[in-house]
N, C-alpha and C. Protein backbone atom coordinates (compact mmCIF):
# COMPACT_ATOMS: atom_id res chain seq x y z
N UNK A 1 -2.15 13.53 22.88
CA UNK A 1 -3.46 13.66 23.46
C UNK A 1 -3.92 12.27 23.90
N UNK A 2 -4.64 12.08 25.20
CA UNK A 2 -4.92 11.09 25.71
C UNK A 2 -6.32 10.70 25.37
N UNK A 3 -5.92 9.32 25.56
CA UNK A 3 -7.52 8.60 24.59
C UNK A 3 -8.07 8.07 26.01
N UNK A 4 -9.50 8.92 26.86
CA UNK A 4 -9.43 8.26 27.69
C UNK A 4 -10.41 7.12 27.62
N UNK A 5 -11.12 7.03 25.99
CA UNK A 5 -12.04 5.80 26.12
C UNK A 5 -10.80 4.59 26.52
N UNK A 6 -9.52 4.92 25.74
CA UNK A 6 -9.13 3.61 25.70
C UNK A 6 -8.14 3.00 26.90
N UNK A 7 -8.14 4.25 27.85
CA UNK A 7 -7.57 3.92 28.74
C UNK A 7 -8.78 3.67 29.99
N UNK A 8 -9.52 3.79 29.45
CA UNK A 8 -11.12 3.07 30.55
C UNK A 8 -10.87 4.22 31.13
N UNK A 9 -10.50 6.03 31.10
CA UNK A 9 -10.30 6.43 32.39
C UNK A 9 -11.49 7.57 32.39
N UNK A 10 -12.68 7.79 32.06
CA UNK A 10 -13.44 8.76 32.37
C UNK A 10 -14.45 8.70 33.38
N UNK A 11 -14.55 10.25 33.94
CA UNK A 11 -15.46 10.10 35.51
C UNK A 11 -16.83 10.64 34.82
N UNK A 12 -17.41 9.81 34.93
CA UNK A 12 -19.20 9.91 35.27
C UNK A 12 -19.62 11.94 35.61
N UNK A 13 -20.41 11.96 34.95
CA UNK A 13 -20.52 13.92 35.37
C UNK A 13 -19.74 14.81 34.63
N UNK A 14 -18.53 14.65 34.39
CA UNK A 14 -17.67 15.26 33.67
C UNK A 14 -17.81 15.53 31.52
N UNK A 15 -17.90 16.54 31.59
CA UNK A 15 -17.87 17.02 29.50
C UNK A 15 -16.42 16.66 29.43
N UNK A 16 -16.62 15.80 27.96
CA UNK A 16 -15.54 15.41 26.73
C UNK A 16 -15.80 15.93 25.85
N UNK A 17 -14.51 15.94 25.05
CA UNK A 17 -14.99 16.17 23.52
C UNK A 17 -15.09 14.40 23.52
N UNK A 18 -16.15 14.08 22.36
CA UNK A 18 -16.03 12.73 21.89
C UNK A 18 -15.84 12.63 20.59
N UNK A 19 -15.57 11.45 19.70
CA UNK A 19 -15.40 11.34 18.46
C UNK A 19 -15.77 10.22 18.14
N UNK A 20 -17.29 10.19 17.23
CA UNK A 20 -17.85 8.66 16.79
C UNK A 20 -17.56 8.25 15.64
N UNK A 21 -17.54 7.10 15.55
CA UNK A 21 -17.50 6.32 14.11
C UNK A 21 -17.84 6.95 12.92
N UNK A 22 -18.67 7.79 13.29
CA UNK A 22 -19.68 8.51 11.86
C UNK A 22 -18.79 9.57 11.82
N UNK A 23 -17.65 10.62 12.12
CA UNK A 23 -17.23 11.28 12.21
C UNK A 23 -17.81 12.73 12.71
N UNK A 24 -18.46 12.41 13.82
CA UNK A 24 -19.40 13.56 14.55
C UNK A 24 -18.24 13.59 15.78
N UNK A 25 -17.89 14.87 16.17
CA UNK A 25 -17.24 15.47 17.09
C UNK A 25 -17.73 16.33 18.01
N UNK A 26 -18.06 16.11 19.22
CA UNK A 26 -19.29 17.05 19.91
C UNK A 26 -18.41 17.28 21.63
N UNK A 27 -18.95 17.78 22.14
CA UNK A 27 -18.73 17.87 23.62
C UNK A 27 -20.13 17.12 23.96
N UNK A 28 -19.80 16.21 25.17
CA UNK A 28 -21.23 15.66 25.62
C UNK A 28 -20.41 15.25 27.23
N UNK A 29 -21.42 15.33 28.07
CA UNK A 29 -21.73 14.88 29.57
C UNK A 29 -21.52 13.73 29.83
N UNK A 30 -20.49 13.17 30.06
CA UNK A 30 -21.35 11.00 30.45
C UNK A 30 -21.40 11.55 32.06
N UNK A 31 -22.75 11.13 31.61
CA UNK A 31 -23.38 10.49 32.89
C UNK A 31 -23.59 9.48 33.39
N UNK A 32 -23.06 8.15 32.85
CA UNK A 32 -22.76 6.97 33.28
C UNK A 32 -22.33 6.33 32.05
N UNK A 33 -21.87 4.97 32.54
CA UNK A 33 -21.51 3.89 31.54
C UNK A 33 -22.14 2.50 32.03
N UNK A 34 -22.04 1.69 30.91
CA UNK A 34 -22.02 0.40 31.51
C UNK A 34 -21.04 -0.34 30.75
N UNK A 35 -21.19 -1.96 31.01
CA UNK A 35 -20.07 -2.45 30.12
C UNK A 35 -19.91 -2.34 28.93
N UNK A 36 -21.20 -1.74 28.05
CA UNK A 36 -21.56 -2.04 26.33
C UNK A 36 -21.54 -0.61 25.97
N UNK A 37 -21.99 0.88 27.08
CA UNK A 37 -22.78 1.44 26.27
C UNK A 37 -21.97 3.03 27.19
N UNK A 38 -22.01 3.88 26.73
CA UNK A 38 -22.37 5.21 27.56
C UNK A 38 -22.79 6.10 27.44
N UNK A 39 -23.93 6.47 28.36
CA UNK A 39 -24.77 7.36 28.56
C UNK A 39 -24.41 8.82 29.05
N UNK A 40 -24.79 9.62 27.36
CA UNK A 40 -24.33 10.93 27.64
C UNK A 40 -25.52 11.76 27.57
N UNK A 41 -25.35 13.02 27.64
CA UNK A 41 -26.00 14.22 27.70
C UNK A 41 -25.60 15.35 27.04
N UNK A 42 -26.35 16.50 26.39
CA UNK A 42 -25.93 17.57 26.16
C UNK A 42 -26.94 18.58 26.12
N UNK A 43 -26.86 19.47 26.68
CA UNK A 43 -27.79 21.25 26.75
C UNK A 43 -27.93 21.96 25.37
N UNK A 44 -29.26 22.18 25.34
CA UNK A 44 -29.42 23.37 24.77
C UNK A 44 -30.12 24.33 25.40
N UNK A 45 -30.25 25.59 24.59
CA UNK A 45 -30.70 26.72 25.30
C UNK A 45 -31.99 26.44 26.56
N UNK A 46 -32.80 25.43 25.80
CA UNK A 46 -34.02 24.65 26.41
C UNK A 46 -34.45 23.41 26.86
N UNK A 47 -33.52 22.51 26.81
CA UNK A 47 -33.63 21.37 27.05
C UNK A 47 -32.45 20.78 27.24
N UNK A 48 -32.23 19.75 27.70
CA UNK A 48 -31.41 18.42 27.94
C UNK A 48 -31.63 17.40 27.58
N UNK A 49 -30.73 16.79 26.84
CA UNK A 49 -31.19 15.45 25.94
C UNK A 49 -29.97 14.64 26.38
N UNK A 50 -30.73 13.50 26.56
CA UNK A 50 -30.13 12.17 27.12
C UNK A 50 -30.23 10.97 26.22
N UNK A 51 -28.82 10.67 25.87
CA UNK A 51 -28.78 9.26 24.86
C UNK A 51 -27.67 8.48 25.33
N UNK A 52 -27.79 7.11 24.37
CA UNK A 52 -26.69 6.08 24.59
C UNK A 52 -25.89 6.04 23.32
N UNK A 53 -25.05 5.21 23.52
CA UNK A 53 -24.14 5.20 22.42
C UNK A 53 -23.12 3.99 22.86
N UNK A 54 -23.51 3.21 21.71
CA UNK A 54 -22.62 2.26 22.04
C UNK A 54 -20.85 1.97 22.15
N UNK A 55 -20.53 1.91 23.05
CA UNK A 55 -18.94 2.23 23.35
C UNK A 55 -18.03 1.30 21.94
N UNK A 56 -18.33 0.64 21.35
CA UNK A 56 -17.88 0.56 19.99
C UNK A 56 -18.09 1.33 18.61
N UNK A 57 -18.88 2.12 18.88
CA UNK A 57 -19.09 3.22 18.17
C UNK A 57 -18.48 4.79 18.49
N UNK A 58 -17.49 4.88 19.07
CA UNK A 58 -17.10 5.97 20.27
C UNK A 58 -15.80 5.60 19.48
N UNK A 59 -15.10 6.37 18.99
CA UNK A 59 -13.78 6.04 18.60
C UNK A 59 -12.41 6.63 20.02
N UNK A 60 -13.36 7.60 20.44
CA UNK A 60 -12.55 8.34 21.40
C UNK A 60 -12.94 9.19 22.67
N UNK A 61 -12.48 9.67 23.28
CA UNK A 61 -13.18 10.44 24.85
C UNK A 61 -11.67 11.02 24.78
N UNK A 62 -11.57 12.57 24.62
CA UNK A 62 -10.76 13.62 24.98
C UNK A 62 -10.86 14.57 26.48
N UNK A 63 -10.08 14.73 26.99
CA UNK A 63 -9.99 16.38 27.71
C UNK A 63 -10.35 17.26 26.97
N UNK A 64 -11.99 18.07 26.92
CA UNK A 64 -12.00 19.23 26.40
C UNK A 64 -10.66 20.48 25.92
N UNK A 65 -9.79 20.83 26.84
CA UNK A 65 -8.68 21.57 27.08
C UNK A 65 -7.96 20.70 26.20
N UNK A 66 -7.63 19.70 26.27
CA UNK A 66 -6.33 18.81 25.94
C UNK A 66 -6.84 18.98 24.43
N UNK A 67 -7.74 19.01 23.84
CA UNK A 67 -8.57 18.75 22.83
C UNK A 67 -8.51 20.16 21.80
N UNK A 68 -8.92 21.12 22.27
CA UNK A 68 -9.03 22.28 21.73
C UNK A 68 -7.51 22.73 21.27
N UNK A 69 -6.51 22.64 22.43
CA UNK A 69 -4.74 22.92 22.53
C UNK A 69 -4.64 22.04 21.34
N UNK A 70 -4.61 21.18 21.23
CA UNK A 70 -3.75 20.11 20.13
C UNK A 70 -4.82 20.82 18.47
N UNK A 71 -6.10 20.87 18.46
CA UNK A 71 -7.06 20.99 17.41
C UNK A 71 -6.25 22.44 16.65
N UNK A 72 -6.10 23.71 18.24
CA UNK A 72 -5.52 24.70 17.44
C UNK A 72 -4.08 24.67 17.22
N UNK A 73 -3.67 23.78 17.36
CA UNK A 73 -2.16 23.73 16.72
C UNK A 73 -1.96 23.29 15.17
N UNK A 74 -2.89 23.02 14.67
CA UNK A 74 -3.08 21.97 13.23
C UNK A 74 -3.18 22.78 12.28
């Protein structure tokens, strides 16, 4: 499974699974980055919530698909 934090390769707009330092595993939106930080998103039934997260705190950025395939093989 490809790590695309660490290959710098994720597009702006597009859902990951991510995986933080704290061991929280979520699907979230980036909607941008900068050099320090990236700015994601995620839906609920009623709202949209928009946060940062510092890209040293991000252990990882998955392919949803790529993510789920490998999770149910375990």
């Amino acid at each position: 499974m490809k790590n695309l934090a660490i290959a710098n390769d994720v597009l702006s707009g597009k859902v990951y699974m991510v995986e933080m330092k704290d061991g929280e595993i979520s699907s979230f939106r980036i909607l941008s980055e900068t050099p320090t930080h990236y700015i994601f998103s995620y839906s609920t039934n009623e709202t949209v919530e928009v946060f940062e997260k510092a890209k040293k705190e991000v252990i990882g950025i998955f392919e949803v698909r790529e993510w789920w395939d490998t999770k149910g093989k375990e």
